[in-house]
Protein backbone atom coordinates (compact mmCIF):
# COMPACT_ATOMS: atom_id res chain seq x y z
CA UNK A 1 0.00 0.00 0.00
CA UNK A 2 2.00 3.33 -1.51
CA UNK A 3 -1.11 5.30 0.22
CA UNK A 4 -3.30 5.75 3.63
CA UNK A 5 -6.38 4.61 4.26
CA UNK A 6 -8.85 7.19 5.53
CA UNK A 7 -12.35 4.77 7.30
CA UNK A 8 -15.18 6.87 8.30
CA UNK A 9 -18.67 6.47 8.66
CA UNK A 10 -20.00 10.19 7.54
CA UNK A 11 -20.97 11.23 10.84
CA UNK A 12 -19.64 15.40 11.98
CA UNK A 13 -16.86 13.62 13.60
CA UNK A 14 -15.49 11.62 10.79
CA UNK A 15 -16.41 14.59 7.59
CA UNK A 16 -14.14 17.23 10.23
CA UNK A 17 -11.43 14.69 10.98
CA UNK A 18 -11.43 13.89 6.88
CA UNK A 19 -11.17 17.35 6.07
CA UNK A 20 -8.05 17.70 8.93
CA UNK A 21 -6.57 14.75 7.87
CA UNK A 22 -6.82 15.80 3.77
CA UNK A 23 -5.23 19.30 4.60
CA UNK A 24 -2.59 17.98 6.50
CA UNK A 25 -1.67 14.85 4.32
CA UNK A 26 -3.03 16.33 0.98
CA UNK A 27 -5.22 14.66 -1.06
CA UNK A 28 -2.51 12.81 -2.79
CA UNK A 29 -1.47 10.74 0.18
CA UNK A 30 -4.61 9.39 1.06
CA UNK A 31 -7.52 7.43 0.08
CA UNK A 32 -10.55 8.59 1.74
CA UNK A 33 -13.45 5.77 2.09
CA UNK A 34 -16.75 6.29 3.58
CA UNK A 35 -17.86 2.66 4.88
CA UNK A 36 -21.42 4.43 5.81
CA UNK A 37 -21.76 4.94 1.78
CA UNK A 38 -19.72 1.69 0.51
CA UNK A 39 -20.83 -0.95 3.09
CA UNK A 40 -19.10 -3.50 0.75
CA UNK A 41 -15.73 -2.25 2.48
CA UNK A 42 -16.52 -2.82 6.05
CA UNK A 43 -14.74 -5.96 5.98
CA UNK A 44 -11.74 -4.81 4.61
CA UNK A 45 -11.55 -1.84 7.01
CA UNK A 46 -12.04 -4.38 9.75
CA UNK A 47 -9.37 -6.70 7.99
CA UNK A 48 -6.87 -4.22 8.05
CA UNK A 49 -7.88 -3.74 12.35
CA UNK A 50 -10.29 -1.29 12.06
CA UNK A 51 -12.43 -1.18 15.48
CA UNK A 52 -13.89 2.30 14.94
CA UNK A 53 -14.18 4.92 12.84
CA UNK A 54 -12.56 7.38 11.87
CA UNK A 55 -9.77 5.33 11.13
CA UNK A 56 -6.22 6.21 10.01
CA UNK A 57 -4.54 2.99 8.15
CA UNK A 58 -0.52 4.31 7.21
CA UNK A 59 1.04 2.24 4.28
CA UNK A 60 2.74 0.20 6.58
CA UNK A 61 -0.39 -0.80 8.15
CA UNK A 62 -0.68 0.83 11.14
CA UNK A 63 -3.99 2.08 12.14
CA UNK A 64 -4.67 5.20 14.09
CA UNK A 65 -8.15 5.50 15.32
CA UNK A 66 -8.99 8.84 15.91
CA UNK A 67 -11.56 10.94 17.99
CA UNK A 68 -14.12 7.95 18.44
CA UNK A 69 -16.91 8.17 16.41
CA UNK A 70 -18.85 5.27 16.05
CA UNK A 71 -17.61 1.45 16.33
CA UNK A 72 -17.68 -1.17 13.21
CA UNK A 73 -20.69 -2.71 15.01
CA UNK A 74 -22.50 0.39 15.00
CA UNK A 75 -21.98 0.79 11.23
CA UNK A 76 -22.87 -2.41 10.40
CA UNK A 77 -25.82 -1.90 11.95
């Protein structure tokens, strides 16, 4: 993975951390995915050790949760 992984849900929480995380990364650096929009990558995100969103993944695979906004549970619904 060349880029990060940007998980969130769509709530205030994750759209302001997106828009942090965008203007301090820049666009180019990271992939932003919105698992409350495309369910059908909930199980990657939680592949990769997502527990809650928003969710940092770096290209080495670390993941940073940040400023809890919902669990994977929650989204799944």
């Amino acid at each position: 993975m060349s880029k990060s992984i940007f998980y969130h849900a769509g709530c205030p929480v994750c759209v302001s951390a997106e828009q942090e995380i965008v203007q301090l990364m820049g666009s180019e650096a990271v992939y932003i995915v919105n698992i409350g929009e495309d369910r059908s990558r909930i199980n990657e995100a939680e592949g990769l050790g997502v527990k809650s969103v928003p969710a940092l993944v770096t290209p080495n695979g670390n993941v940073l949760h940040i400023n809890f906004g919902a669990s994977i549970e929650e989204v799944k619904g």
